[in-house]
PDB file of N, CA and C in Angstrom:
ATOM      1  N   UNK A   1       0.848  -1.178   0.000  1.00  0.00           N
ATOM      2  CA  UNK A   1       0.000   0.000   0.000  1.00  0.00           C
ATOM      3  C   UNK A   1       0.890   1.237   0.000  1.00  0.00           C
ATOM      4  N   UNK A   2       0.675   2.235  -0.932  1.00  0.00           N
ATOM      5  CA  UNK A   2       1.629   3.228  -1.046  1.00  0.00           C
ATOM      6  C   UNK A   2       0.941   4.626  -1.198  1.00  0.00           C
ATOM      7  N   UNK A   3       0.768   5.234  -0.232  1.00  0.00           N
ATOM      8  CA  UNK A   3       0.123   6.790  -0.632  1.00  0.00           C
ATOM      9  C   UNK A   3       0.794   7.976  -0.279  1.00  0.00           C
ATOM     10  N   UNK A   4       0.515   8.904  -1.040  1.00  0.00           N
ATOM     11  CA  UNK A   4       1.337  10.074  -1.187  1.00  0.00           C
ATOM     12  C   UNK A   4       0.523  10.865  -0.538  1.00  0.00           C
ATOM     13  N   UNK A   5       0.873  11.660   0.296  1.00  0.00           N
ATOM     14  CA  UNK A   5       0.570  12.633   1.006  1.00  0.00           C
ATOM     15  C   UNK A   5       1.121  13.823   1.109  1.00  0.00           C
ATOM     16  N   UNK A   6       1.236  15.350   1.460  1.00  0.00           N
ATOM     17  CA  UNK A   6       1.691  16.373   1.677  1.00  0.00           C
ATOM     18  C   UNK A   6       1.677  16.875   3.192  1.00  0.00           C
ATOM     19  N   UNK A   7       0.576  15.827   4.112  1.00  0.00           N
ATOM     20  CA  UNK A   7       1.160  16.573   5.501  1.00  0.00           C
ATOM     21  C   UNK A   7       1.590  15.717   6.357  1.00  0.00           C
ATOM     22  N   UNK A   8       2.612  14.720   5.851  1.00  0.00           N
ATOM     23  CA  UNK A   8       3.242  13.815   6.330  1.00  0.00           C
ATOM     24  C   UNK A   8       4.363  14.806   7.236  1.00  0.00           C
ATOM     25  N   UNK A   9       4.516  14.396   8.574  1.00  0.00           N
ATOM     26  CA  UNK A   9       5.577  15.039   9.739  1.00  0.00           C
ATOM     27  C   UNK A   9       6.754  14.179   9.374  1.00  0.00           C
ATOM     28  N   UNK A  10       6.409  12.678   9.319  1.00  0.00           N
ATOM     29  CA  UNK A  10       7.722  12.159   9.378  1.00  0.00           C
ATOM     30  C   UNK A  10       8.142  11.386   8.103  1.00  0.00           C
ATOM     31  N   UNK A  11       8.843  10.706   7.413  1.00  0.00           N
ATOM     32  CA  UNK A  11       8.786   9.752   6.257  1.00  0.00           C
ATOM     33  C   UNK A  11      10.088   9.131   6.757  1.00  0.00           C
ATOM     34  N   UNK A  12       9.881   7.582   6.699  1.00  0.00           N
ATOM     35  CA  UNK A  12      11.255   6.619   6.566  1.00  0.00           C
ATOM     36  C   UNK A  12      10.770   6.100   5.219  1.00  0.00           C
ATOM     37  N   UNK A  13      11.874   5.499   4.615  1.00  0.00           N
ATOM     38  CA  UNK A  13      11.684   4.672   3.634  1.00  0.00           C
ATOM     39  C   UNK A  13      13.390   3.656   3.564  1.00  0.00           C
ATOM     40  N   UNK A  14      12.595   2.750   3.333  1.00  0.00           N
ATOM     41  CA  UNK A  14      13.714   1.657   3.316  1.00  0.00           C
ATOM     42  C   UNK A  14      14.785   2.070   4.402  1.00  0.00           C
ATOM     43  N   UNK A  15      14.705   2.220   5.213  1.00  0.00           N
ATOM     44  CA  UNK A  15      15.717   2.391   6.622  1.00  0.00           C
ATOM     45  C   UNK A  15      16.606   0.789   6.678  1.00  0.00           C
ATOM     46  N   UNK A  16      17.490   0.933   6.710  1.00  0.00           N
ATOM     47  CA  UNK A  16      18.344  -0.339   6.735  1.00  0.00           C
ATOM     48  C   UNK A  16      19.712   0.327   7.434  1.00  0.00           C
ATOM     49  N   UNK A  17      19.909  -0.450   8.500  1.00  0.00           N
ATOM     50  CA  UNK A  17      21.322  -0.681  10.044  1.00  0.00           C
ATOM     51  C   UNK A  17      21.752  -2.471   9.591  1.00  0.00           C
ATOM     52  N   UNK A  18      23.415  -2.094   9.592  1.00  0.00           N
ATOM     53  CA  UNK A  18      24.379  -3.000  10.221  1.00  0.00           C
ATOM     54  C   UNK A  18      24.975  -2.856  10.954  1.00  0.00           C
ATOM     55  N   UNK A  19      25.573  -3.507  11.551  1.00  0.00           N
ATOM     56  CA  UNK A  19      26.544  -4.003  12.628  1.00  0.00           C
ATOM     57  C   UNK A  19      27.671  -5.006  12.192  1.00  0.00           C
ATOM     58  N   UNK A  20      28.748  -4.588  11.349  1.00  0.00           N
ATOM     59  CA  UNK A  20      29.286  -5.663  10.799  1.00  0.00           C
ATOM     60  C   UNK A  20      28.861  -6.092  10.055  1.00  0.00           C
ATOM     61  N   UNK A  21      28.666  -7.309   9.999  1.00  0.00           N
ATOM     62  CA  UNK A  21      27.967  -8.332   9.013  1.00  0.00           C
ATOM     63  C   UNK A  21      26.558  -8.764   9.461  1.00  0.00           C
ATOM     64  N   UNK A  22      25.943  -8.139  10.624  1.00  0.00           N
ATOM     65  CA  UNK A  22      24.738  -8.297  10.847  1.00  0.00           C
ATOM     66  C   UNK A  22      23.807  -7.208  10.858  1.00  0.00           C
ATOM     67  N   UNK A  23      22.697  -7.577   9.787  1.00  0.00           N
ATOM     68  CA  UNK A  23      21.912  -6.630   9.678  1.00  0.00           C
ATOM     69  C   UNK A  23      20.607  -6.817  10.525  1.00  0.00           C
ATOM     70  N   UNK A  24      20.695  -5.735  11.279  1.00  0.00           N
ATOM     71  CA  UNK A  24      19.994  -5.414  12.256  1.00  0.00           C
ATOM     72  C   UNK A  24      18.138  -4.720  12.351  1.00  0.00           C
ATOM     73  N   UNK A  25      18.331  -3.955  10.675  1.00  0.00           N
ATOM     74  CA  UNK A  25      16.648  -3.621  10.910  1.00  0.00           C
ATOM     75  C   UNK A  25      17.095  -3.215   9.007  1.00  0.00           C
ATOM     76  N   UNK A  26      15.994  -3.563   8.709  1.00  0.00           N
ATOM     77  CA  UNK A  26      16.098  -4.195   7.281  1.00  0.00           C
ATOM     78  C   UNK A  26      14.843  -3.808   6.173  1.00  0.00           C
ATOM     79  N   UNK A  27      14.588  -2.707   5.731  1.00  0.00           N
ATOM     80  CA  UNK A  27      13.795  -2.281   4.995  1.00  0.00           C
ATOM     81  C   UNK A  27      12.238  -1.542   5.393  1.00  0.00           C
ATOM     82  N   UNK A  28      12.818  -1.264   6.495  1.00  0.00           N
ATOM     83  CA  UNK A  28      11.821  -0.257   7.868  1.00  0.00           C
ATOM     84  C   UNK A  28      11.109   1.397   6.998  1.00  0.00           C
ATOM     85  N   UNK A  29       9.948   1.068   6.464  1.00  0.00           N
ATOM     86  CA  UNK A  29       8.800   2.288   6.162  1.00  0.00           C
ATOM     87  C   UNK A  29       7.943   2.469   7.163  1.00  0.00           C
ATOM     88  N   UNK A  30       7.738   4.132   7.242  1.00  0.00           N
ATOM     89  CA  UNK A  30       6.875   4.753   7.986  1.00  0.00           C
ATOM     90  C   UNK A  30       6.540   6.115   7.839  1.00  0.00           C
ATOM     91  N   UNK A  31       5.099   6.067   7.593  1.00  0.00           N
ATOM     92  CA  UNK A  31       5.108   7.550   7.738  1.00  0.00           C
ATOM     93  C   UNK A  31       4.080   8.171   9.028  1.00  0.00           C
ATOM     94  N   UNK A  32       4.293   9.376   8.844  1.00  0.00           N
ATOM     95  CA  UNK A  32       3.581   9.867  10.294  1.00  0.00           C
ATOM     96  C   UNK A  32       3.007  11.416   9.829  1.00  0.00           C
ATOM     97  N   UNK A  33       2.011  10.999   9.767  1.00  0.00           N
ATOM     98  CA  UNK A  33       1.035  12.133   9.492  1.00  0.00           C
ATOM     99  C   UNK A  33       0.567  13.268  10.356  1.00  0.00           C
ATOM    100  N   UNK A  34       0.646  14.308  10.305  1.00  0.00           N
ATOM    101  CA  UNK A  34      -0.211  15.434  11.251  1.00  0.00           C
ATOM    102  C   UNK A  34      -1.185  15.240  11.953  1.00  0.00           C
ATOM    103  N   UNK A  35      -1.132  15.474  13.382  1.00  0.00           N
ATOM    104  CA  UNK A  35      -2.142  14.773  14.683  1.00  0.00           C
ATOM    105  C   UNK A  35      -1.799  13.473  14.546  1.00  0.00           C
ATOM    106  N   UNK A  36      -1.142  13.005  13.860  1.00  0.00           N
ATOM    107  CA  UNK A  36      -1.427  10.758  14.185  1.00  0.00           C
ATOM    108  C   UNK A  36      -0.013  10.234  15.791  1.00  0.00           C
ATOM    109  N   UNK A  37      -0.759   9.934  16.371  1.00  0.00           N
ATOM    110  CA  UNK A  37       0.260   9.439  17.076  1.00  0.00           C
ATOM    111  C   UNK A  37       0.287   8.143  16.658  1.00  0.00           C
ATOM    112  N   UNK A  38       2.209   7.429  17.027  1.00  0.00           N
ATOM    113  CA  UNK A  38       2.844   6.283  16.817  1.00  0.00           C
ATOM    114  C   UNK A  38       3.098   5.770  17.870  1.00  0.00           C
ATOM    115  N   UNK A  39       3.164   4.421  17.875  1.00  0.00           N
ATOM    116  CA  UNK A  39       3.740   4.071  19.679  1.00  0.00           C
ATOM    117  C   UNK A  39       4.567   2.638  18.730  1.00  0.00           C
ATOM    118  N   UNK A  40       6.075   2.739  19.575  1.00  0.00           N
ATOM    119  CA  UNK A  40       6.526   1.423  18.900  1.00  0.00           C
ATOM    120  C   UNK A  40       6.928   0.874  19.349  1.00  0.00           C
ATOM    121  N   UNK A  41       6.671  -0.533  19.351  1.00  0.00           N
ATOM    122  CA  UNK A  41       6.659  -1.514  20.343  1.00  0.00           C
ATOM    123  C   UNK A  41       6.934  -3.088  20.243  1.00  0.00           C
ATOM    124  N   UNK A  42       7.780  -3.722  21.258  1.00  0.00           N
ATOM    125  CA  UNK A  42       8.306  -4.651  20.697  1.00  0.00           C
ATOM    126  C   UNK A  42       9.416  -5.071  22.096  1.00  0.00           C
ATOM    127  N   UNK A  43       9.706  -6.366  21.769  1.00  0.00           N
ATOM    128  CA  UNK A  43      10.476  -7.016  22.920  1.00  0.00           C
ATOM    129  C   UNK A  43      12.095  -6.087  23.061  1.00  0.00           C
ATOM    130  N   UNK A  44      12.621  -6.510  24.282  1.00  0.00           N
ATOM    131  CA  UNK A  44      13.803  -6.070  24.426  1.00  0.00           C
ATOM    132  C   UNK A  44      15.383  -6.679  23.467  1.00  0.00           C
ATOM    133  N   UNK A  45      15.514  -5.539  22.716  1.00  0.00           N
ATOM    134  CA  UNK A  45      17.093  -6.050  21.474  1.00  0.00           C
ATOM    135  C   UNK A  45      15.922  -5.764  20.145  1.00  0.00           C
ATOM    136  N   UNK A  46      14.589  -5.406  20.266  1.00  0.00           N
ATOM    137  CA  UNK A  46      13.797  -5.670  18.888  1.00  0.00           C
ATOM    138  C   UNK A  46      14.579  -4.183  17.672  1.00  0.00           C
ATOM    139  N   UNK A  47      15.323  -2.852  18.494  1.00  0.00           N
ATOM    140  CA  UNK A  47      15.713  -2.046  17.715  1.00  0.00           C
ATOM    141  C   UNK A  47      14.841  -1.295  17.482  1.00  0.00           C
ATOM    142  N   UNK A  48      14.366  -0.972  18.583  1.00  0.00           N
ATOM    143  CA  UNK A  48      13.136   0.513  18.953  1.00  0.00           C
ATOM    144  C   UNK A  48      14.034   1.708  18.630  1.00  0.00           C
ATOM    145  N   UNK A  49      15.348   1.420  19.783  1.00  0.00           N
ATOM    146  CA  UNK A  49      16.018   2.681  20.206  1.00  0.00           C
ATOM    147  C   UNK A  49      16.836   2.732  18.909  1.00  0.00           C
ATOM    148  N   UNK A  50      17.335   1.988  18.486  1.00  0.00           N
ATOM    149  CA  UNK A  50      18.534   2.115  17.000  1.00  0.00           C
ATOM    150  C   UNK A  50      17.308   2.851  16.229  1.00  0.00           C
ATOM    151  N   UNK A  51      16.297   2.576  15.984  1.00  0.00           N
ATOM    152  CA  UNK A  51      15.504   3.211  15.188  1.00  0.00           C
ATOM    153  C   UNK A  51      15.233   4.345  15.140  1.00  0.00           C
ATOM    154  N   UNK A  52      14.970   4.616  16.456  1.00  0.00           N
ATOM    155  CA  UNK A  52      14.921   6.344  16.631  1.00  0.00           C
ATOM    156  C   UNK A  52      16.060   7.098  17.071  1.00  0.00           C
ATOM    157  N   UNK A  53      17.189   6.688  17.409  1.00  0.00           N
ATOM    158  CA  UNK A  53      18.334   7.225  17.181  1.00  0.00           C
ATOM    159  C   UNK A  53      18.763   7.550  15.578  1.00  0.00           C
ATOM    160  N   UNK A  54      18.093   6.840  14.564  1.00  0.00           N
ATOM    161  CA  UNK A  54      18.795   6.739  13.022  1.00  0.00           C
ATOM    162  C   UNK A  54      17.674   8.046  13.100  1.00  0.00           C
ATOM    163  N   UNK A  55      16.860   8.758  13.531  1.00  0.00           N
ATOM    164  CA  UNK A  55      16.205   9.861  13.230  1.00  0.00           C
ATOM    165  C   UNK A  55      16.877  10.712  13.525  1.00  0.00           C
ATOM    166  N   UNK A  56      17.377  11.132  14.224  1.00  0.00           N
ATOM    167  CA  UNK A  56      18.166  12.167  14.763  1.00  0.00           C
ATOM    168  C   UNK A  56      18.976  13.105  14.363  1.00  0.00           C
ATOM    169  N   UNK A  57      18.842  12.623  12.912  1.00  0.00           N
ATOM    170  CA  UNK A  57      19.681  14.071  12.011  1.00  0.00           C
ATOM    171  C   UNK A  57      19.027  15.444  11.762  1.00  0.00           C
TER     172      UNK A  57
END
């Protein structure tokens, strides 16, 4: 499913982390629209925090 929008706050697309030879989070899309809240969630090592650290630019 692919839609284009203009009041998108956030956009990932294809987000991809290694570590060496291990790839760690692997073709990660998201977008985040105006007013939408996200909550992300997932066991401990799942790469919450690597994820939102790779935002940070």
């Amino acid at each position: 499913m692919s839609e284009m929008n203009n009041d998108a706050k956030l956009k990932v697309t294809n987000l991809t982390k290694k570590y060496g030879d291990n790839l760690v989070l692997k073709g990660i899309d998201l977008t985040v629209k105006t007013n939408e809240v996200v909550v992300v969630i997932g066991p401990s090592g799942s790469g919450k925090v690597l994820f939102k650290n790779s935002k940070q630019t």
